[in-house]
C-alpha atoms as a PDB file:
ATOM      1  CA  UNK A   1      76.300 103.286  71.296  1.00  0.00           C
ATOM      2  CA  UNK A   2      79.488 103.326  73.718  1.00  0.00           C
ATOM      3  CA  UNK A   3      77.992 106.470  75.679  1.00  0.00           C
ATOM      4  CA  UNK A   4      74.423 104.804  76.188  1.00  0.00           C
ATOM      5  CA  UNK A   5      75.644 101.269  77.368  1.00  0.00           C
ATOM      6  CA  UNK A   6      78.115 103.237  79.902  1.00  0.00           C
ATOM      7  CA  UNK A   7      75.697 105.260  81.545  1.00  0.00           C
ATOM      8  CA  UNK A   8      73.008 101.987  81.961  1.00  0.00           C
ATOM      9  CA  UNK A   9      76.922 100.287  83.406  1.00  0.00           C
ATOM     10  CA  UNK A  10      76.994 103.176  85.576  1.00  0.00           C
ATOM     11  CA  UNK A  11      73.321 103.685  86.389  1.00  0.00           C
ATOM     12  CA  UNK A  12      73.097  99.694  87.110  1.00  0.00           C
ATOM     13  CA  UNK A  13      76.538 100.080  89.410  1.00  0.00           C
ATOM     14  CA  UNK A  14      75.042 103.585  91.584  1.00  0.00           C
ATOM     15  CA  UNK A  15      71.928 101.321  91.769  1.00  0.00           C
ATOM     16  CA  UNK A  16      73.432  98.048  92.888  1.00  0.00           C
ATOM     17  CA  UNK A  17      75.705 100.469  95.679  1.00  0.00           C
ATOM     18  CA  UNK A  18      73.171 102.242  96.813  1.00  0.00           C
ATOM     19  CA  UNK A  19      71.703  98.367  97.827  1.00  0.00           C
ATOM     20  CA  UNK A  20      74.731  96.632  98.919  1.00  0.00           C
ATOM     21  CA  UNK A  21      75.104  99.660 100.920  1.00  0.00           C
ATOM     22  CA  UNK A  22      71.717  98.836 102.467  1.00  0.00           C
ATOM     23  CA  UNK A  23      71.685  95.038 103.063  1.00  0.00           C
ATOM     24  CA  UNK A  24      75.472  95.228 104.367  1.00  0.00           C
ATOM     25  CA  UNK A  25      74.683  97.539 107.401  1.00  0.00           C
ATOM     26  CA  UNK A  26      72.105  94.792 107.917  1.00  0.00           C
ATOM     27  CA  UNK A  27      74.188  91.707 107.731  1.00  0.00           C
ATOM     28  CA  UNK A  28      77.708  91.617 107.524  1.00  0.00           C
ATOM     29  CA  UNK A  29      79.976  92.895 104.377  1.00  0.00           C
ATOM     30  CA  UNK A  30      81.436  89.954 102.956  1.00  0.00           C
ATOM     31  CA  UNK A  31      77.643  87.702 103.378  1.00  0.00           C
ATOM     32  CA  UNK A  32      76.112  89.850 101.569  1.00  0.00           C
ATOM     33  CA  UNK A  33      79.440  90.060  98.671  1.00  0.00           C
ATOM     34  CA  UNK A  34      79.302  86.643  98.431  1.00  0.00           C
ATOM     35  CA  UNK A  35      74.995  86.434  97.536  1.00  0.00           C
ATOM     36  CA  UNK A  36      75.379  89.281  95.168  1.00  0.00           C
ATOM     37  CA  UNK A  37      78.407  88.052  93.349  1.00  0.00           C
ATOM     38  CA  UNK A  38      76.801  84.663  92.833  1.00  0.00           C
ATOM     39  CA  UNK A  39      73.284  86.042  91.881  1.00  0.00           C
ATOM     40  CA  UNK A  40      75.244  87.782  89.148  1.00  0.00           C
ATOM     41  CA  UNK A  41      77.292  84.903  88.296  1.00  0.00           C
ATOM     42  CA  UNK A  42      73.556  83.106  87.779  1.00  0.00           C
ATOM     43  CA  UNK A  43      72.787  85.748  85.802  1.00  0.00           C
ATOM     44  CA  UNK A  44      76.015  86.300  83.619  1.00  0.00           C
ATOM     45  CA  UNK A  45      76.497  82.092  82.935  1.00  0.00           C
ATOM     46  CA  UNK A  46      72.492  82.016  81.691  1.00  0.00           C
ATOM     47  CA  UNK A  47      72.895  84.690  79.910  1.00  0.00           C
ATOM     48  CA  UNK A  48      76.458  83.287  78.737  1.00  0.00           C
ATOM     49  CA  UNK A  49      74.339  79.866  76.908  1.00  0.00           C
ATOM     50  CA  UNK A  50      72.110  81.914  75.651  1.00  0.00           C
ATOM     51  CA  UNK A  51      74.108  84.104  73.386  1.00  0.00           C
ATOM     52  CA  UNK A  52      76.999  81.678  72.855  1.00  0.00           C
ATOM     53  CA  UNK A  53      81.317  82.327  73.284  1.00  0.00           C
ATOM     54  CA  UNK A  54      83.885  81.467  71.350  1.00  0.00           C
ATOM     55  CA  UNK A  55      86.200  82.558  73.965  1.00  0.00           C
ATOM     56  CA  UNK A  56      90.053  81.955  73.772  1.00  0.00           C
ATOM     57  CA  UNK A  57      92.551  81.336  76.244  1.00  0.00           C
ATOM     58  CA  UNK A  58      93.209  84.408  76.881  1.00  0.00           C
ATOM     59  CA  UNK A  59      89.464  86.205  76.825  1.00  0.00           C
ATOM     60  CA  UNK A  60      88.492  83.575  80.211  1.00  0.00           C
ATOM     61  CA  UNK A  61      92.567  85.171  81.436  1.00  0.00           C
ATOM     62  CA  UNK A  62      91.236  88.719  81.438  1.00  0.00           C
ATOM     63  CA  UNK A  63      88.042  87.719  83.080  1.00  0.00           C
ATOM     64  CA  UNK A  64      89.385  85.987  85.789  1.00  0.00           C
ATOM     65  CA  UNK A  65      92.008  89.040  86.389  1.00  0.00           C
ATOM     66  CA  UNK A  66      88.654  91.356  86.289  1.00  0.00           C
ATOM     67  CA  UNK A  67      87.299  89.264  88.505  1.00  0.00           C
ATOM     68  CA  UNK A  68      89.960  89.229  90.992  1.00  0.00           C
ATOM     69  CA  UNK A  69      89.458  92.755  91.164  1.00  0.00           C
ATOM     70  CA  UNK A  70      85.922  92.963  91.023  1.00  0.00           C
ATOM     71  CA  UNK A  71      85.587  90.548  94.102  1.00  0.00           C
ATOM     72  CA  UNK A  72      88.102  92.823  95.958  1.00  0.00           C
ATOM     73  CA  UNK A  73      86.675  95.754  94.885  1.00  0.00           C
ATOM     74  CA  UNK A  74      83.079  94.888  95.932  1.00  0.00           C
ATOM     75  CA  UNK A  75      84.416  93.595  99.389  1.00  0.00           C
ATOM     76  CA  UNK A  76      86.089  96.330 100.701  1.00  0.00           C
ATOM     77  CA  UNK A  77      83.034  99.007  98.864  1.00  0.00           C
ATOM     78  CA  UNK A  78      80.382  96.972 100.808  1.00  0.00           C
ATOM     79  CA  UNK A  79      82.502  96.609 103.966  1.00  0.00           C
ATOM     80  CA  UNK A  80      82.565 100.986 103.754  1.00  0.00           C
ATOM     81  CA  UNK A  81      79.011 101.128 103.051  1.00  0.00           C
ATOM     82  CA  UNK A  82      78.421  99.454 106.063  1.00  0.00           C
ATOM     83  CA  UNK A  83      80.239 101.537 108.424  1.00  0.00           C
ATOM     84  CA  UNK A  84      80.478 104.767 106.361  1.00  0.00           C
ATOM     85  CA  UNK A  85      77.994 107.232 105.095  1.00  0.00           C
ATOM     86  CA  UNK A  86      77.473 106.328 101.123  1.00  0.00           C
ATOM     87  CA  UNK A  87      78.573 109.590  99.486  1.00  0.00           C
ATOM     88  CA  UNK A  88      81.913 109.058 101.112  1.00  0.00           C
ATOM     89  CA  UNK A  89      82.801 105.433 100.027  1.00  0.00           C
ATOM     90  CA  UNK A  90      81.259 105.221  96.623  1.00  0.00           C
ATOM     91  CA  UNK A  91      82.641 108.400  94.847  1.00  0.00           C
ATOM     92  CA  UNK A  92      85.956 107.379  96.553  1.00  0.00           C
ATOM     93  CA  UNK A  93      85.723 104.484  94.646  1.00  0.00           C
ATOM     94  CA  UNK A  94      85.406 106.030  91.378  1.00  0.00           C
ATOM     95  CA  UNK A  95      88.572 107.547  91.159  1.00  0.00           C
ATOM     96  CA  UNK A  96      90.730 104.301  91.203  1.00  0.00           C
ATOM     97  CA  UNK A  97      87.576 102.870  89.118  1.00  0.00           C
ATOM     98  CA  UNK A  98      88.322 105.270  86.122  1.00  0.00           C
ATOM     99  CA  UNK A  99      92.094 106.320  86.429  1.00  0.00           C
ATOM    100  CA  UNK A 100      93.330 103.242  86.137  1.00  0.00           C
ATOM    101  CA  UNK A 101      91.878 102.019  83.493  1.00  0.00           C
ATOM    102  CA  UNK A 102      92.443 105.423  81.859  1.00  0.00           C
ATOM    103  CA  UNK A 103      95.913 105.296  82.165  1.00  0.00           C
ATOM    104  CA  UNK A 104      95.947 101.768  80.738  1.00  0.00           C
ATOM    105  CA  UNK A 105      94.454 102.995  77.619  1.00  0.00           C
ATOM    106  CA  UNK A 106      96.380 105.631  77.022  1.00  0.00           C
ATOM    107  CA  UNK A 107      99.638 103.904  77.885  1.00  0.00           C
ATOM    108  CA  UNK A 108      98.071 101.045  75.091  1.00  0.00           C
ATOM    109  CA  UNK A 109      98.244 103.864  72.483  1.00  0.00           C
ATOM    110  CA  UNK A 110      94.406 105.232  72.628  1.00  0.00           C
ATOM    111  CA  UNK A 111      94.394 108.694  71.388  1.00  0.00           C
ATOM    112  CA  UNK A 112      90.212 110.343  72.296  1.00  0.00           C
ATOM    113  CA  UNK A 113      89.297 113.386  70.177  1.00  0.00           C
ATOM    114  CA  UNK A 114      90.244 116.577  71.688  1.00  0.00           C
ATOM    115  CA  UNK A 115      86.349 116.869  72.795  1.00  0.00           C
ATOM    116  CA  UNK A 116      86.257 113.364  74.391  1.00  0.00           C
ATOM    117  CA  UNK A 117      89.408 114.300  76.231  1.00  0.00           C
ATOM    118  CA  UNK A 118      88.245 117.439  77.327  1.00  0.00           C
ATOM    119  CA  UNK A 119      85.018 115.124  78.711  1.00  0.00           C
ATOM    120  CA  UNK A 120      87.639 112.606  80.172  1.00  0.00           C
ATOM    121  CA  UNK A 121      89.578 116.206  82.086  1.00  0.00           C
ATOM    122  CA  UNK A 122      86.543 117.182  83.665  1.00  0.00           C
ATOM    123  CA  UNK A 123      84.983 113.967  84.456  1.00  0.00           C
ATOM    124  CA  UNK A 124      88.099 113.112  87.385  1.00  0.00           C
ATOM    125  CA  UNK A 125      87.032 117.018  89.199  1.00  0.00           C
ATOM    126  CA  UNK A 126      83.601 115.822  88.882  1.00  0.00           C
ATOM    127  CA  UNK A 127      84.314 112.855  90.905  1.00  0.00           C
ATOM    128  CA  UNK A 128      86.108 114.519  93.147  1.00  0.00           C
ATOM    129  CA  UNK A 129      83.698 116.761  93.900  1.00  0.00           C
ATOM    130  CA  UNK A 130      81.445 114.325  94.347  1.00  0.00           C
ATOM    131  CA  UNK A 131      83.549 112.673  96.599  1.00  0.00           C
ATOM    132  CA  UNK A 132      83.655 115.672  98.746  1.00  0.00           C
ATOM    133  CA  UNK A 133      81.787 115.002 102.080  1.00  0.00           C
ATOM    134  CA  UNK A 134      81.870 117.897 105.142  1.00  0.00           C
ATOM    135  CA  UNK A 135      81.790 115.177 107.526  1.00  0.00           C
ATOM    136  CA  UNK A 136      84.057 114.887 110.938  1.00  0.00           C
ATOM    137  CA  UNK A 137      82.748 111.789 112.298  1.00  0.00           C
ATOM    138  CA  UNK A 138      86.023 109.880 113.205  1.00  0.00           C
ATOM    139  CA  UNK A 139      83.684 106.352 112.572  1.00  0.00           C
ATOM    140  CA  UNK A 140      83.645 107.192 108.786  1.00  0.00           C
ATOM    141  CA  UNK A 141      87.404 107.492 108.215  1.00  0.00           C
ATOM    142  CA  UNK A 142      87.687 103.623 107.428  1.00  0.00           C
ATOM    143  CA  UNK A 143      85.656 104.407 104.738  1.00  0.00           C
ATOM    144  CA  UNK A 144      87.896 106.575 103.262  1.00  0.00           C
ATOM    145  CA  UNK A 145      90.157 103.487 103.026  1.00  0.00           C
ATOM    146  CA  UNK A 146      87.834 100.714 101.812  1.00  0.00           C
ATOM    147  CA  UNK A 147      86.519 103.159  99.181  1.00  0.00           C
ATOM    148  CA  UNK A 148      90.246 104.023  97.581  1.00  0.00           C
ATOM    149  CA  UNK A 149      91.075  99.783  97.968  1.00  0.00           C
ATOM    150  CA  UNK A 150      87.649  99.522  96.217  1.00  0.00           C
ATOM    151  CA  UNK A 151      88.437 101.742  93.219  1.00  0.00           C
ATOM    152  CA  UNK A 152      91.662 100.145  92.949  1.00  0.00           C
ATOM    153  CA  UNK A 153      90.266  97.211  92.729  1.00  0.00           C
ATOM    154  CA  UNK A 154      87.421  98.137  90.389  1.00  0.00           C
ATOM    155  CA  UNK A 155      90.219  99.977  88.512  1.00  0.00           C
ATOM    156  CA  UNK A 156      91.520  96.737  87.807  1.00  0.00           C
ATOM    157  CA  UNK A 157      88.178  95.031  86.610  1.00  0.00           C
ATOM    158  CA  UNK A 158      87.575  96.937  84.130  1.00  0.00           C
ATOM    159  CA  UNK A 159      90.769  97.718  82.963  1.00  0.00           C
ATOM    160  CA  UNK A 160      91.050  93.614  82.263  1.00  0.00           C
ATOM    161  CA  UNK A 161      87.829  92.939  80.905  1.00  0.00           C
ATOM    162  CA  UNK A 162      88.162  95.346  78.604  1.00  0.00           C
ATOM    163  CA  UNK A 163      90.625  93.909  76.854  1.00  0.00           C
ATOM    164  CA  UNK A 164      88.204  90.878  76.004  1.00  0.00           C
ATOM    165  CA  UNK A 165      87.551  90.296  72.356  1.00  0.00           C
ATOM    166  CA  UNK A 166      84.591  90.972  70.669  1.00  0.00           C
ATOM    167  CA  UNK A 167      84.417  87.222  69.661  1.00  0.00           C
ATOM    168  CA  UNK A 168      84.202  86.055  73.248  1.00  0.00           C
ATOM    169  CA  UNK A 169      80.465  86.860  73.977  1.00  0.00           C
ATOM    170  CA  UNK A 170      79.629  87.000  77.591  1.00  0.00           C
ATOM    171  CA  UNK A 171      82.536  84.124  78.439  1.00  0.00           C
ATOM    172  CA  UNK A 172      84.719  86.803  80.200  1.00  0.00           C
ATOM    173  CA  UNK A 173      82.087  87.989  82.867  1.00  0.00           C
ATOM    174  CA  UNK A 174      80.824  85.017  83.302  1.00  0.00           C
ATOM    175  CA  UNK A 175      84.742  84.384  84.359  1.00  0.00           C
ATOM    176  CA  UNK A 176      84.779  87.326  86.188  1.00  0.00           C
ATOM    177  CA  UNK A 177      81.836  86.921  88.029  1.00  0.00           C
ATOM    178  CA  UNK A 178      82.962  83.126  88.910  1.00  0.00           C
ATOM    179  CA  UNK A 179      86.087  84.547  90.118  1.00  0.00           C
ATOM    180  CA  UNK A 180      84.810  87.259  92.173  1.00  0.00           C
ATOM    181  CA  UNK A 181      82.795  85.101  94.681  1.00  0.00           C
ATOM    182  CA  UNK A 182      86.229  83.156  95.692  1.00  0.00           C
ATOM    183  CA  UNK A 183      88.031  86.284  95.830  1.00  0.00           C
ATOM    184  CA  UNK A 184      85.690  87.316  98.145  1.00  0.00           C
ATOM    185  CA  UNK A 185      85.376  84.365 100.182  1.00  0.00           C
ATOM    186  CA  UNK A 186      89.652  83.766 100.600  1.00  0.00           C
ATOM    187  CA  UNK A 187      89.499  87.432 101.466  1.00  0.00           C
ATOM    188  CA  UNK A 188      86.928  86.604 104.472  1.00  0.00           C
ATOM    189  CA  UNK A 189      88.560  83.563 105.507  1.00  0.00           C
ATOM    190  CA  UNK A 190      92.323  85.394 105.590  1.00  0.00           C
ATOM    191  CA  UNK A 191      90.577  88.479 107.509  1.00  0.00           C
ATOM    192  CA  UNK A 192      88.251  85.979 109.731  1.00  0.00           C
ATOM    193  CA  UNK A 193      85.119  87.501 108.543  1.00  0.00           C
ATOM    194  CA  UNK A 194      82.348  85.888 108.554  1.00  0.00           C
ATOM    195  CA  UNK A 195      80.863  85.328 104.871  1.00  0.00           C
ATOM    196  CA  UNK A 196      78.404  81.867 104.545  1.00  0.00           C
ATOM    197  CA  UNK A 197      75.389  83.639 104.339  1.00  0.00           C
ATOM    198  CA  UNK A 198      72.387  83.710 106.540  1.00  0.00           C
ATOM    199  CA  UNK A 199      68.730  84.155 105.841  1.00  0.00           C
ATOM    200  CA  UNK A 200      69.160  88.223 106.132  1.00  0.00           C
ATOM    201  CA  UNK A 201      71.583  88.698 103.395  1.00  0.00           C
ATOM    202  CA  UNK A 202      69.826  86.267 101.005  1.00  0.00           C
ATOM    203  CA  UNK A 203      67.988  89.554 100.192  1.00  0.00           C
ATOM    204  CA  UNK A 204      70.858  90.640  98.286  1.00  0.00           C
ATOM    205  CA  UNK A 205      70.443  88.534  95.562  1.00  0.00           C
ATOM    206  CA  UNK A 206      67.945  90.883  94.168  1.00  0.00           C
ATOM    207  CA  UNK A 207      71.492  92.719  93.040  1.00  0.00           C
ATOM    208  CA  UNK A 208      72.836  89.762  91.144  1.00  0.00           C
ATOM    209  CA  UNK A 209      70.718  91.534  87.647  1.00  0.00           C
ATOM    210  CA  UNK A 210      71.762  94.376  88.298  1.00  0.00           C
ATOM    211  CA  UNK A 211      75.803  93.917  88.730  1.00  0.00           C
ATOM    212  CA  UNK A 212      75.756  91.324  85.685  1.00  0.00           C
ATOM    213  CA  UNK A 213      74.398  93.973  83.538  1.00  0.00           C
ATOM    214  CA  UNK A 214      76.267  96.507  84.948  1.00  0.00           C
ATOM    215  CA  UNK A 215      79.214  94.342  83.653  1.00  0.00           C
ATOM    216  CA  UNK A 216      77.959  93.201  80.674  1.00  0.00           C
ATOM    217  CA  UNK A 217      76.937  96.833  79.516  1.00  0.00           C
ATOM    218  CA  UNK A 218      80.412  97.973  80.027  1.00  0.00           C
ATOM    219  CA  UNK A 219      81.821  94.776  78.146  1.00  0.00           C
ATOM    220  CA  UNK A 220      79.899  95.696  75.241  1.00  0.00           C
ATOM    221  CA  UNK A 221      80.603  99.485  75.557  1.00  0.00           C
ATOM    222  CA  UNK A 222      84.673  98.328  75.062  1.00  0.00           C
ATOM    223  CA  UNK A 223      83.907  96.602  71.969  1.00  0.00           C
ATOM    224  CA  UNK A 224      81.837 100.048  70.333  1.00  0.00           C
ATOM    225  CA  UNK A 225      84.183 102.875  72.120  1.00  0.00           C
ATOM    226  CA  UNK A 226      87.666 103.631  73.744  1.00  0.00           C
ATOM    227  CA  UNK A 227      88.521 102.036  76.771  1.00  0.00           C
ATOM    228  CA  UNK A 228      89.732 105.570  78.609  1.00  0.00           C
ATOM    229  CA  UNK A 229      86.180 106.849  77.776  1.00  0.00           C
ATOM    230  CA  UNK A 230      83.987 103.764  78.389  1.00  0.00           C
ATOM    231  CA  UNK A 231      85.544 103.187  81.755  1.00  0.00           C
ATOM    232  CA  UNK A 232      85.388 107.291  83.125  1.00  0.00           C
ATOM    233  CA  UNK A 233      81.756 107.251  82.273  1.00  0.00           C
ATOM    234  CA  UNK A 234      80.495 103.790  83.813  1.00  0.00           C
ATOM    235  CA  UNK A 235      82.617 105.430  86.906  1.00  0.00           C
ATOM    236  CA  UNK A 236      80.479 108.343  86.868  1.00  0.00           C
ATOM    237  CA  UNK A 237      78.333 105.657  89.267  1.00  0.00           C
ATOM    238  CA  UNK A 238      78.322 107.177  92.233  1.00  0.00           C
ATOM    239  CA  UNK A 239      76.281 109.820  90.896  1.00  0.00           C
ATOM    240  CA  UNK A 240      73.042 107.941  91.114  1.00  0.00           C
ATOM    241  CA  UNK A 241      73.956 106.362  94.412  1.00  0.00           C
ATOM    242  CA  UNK A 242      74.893 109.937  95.845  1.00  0.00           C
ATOM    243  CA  UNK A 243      71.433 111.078  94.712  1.00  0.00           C
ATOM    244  CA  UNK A 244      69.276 107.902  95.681  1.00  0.00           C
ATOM    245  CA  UNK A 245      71.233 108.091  99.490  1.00  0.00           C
ATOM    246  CA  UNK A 246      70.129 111.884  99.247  1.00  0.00           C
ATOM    247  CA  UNK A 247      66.053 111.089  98.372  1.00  0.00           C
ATOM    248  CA  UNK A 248      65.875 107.993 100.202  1.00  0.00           C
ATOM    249  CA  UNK A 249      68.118 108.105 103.363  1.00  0.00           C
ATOM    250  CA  UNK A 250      67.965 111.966 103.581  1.00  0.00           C
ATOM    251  CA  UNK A 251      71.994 112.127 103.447  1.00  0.00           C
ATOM    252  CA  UNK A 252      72.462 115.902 102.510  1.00  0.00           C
ATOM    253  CA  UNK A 253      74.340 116.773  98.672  1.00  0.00           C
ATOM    254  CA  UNK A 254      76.561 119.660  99.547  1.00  0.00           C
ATOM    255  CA  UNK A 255      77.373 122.375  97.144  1.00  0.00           C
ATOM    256  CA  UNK A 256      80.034 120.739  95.811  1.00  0.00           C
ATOM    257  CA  UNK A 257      78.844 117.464  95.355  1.00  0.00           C
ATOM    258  CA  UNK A 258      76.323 119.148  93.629  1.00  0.00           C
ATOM    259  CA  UNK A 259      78.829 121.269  91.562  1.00  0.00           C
ATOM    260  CA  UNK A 260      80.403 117.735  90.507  1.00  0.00           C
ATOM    261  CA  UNK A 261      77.202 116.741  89.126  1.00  0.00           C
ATOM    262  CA  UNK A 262      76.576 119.249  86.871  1.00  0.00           C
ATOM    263  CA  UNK A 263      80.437 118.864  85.759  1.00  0.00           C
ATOM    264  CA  UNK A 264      79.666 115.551  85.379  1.00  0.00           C
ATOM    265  CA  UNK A 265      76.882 115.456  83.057  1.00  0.00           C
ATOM    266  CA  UNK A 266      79.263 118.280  81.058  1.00  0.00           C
ATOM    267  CA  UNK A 267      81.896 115.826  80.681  1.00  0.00           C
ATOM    268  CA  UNK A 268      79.125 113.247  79.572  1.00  0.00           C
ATOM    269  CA  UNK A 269      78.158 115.953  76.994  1.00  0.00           C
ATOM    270  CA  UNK A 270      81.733 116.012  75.780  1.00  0.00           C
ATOM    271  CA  UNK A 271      82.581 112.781  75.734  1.00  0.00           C
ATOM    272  CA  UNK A 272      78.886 112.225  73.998  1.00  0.00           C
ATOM    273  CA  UNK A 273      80.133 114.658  71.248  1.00  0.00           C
ATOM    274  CA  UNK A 274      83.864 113.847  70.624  1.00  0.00           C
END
């Protein structure tokens, strides 16, 4: 059950990338943050009532940590979208996205069958072959940047909400969620962005389903698996966004991003078995 709902997390997040990635070369970064963070904190409070919490003090902690570093993380992965070609800034993203979380968990005393940890070795080449990108363009090197400071702060998102209990239902992304849209909107206001949406960027709300599940599938993979496996899957993202940028926007998959996709659905395979 922990390997499906972290491929739908990670399917959901390559999804949701591939159209923040859209909508912010269209409006700016941080308007578009700020829509799909609160169409997912819609989503993740409904959905919240509906199953019920029982969330302690420390559950709604964790959630607003997460979402400190989910609002970061999205800011600075949409503000490299927009500038940068997506199968730079997205796989970049990954690596902070599942090594910190990783580490965490081992650190914590998680000990993965000697399968899943062979899944969990070749998962980080995968990404980094993903991440590969023959590009020279000097305009894209900021993405380089704003996809590492997006992984860290992914890294950090799921690291804390996956220490929620099972007990606390949904109450920790809704948290998170809440969180995220003032993280993003101090971060605007200290950088003198602009971020109150306008009538362009109102189009990402269509992402607010898809990040709240994204979220709430990984929350639920934590309570049925490992955090150091849950978390390299669901960052096995930028898979789907790699190969939606390559059918839809014609961006080219070199050989080794191609090479880190097979690896990648190895280490799934491993993981899967372990």
């Amino acid at each position: 059950m922990a390997i499906v709902l972290s491929l739908l997390s990670a399917l959901a997040y390559g999804i949701s990338d591939f159209l923040g990635g859209i909508f912010a070369k269209r409006s700016t970064p941080w308007q578009v943050a700020v829509v799909g963070q609160s169409s997912s904190a819609v989503c993740a409070v409904a959905a919240t009532c509906v199953v019920g919490w029982h969330a302690s003090s420390s559950d709604l902690t964790n959630g607003a940590i997460a979402g400190l570093g989910g609002g970061a993380g999205v800011a600075f992965l949409y503000r490299g979208l927009s500038t940068a070609r997506m199968g730079v800034v997205a796989p970049l993203s990954a690596v902070g996205a599942a090594l910190i979380p990783v580490a965490f968990g081992l650190i914590t005393g998680e000990r993965p069958s000697w399968l899943a940890a062979a899944g969990i070795v070749v998962a980080f080449p995968a990404i980094a072959l993903i991440s590969k990108v023959i590009d020279e363009d000097p305009s894209h090197r900021g993405g380089v940047v704003d996809g590492i400071l997006a992984g860290i702060g992914f890294g950090v998102l799921f690291t804390f909400l996956g220490r929620a209990s099972e007990d606390s239902g949904l109450a920790p992304l809704a948290m998170s969620q809440l969180t995220s849209i003032l993280t993003v909107i101090a971060m605007a206001v200290v950088l003198r962005q602009v971020w109150v949406p306008d009538r362009g960027a109102l189009r990402a709300a269509v992402m607010g389903p898809l990040g709240s599940s994204a979220q709430g599938a990984f929350l639920y993979a934590t309570h049925h698996g490992l955090l150091s496996i849950v978390s390299v899957i669901s960052s096995l993202y930028p898979a789907s966004t790699v190969l939606l940028a390559a059918v839809v926007l014609r961006e080219r998959v070199h050989r080794a991003q191609g090479i880190g996709l097979a690896l990648a659905a190895i280490a799934v395979s491993l993981v899967a078995v372990g």
